[in-house]
C-alpha atoms as a PDB file:
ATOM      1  CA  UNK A   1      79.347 -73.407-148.365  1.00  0.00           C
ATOM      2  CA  UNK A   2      77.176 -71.306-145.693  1.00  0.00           C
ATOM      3  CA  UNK A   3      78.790 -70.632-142.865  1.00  0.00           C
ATOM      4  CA  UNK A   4      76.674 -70.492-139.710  1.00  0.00           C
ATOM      5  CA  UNK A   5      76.818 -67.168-137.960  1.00  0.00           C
ATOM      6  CA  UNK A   6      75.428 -68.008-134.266  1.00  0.00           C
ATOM      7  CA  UNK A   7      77.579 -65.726-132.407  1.00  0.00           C
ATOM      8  CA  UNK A   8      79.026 -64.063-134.938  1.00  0.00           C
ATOM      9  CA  UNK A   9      76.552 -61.807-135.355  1.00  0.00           C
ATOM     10  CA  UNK A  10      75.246 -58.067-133.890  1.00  0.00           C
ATOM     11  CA  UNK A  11      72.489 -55.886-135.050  1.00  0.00           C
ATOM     12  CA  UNK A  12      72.947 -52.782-137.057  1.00  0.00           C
ATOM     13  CA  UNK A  13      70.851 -49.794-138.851  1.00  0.00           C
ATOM     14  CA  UNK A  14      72.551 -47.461-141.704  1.00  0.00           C
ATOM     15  CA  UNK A  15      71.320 -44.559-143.364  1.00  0.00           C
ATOM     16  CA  UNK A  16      70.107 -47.187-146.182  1.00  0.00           C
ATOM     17  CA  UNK A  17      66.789 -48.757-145.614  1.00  0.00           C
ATOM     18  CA  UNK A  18      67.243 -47.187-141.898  1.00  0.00           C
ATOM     19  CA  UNK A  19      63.993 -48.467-140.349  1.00  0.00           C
ATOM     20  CA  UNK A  20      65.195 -51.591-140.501  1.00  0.00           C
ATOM     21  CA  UNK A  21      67.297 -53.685-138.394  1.00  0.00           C
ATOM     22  CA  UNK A  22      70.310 -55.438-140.383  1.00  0.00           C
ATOM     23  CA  UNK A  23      72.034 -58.468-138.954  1.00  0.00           C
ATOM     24  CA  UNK A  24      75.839 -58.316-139.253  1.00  0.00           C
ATOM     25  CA  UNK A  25      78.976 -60.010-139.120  1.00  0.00           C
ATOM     26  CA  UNK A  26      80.974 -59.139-136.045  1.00  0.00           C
ATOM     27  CA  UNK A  27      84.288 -58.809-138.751  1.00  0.00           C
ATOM     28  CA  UNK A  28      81.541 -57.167-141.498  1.00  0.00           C
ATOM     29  CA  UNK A  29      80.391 -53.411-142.525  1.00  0.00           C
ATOM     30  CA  UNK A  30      77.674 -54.630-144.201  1.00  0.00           C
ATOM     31  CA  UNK A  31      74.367 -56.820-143.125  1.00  0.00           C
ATOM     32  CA  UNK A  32      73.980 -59.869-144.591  1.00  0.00           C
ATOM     33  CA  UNK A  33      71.381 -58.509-147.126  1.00  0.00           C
ATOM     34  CA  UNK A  34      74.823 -56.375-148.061  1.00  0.00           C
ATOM     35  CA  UNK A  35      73.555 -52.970-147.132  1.00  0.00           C
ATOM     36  CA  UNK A  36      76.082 -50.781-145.014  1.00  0.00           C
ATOM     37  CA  UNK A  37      75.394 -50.032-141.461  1.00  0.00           C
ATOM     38  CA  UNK A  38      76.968 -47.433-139.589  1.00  0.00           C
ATOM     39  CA  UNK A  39      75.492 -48.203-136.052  1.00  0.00           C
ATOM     40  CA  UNK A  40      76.168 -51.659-133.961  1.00  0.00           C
ATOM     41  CA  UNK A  41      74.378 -52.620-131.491  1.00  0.00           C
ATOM     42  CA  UNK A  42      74.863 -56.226-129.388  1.00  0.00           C
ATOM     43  CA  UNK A  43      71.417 -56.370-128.717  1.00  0.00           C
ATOM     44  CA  UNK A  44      68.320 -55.647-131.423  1.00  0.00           C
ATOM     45  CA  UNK A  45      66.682 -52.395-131.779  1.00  0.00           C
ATOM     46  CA  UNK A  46      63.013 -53.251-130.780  1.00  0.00           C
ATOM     47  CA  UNK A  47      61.763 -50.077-132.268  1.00  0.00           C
ATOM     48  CA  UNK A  48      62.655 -51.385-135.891  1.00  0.00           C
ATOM     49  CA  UNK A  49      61.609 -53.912-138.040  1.00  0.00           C
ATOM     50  CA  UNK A  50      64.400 -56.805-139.277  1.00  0.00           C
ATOM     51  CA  UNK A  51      65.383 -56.527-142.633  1.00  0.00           C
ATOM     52  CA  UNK A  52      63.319 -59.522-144.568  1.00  0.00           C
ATOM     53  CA  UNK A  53      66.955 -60.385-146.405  1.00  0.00           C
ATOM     54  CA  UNK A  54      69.033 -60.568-143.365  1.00  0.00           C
ATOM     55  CA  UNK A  55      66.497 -62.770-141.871  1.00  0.00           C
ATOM     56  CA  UNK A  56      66.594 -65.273-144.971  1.00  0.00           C
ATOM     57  CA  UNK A  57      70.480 -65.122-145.216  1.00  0.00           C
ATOM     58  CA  UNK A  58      70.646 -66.109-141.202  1.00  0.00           C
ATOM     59  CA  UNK A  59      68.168 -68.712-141.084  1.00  0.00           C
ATOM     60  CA  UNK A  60      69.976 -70.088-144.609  1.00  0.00           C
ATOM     61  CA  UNK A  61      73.096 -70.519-142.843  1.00  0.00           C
ATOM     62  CA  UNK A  62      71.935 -71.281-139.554  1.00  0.00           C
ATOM     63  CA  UNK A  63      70.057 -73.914-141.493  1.00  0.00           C
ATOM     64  CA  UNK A  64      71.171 -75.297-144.585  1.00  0.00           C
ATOM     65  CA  UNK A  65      69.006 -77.451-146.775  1.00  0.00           C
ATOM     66  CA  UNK A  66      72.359 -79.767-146.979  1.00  0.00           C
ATOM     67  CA  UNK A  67      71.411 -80.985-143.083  1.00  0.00           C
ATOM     68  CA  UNK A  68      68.028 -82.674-143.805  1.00  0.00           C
ATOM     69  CA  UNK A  69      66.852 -86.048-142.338  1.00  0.00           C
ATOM     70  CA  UNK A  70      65.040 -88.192-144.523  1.00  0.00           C
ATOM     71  CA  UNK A  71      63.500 -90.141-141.041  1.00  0.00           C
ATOM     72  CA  UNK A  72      61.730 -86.626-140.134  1.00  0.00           C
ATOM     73  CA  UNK A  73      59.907 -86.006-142.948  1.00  0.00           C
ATOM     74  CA  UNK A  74      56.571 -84.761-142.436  1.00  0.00           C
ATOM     75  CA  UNK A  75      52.942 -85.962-144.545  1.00  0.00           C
ATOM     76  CA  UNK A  76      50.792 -82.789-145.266  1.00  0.00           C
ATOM     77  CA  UNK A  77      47.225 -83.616-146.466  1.00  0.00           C
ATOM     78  CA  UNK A  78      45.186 -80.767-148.032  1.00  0.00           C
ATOM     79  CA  UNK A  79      41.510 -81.318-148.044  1.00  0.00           C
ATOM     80  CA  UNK A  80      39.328 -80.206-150.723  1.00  0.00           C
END
């Protein structure tokens, strides 16, 4: 079960993959791509990239594929 994190969360950087911009748990130590931070900050650090895993594990539990609507379904057509 994903929980969803909307205002749970705060930004973070560690020593670990540094130039990058973790998302954490207010109650955590670690982003939620489970590298440590040792920074917080409420607001995110423009100057650095987010980290690609943190962003996945958000929008996962922001979003879960459990809460889809079969009446908004959408038709894609490739053409050749």
């Amino acid at each position: 079960m994903n929980r969803d994190p909307r205002g749970e969360v705060c930004w973070g950087t560690g020593a670990t993959y540094g130039g990058r911009a973790h998302v954490v748990l207010m109650s955590g130590a670690t982003g939620l791509c489970g590298q440590p931070v040792d920074t917080r900050y409420r607001d995110r650090p423009t100057a650095r990239p987010v980290c690609p895993d943190c962003a996945i594990a958000y929008v996962a539990a922001v979003f879960p594929t459990e809460a889809t609507a079969p009446d908004l379904r959408h038709e894609v057509r490739l053409r050749a």
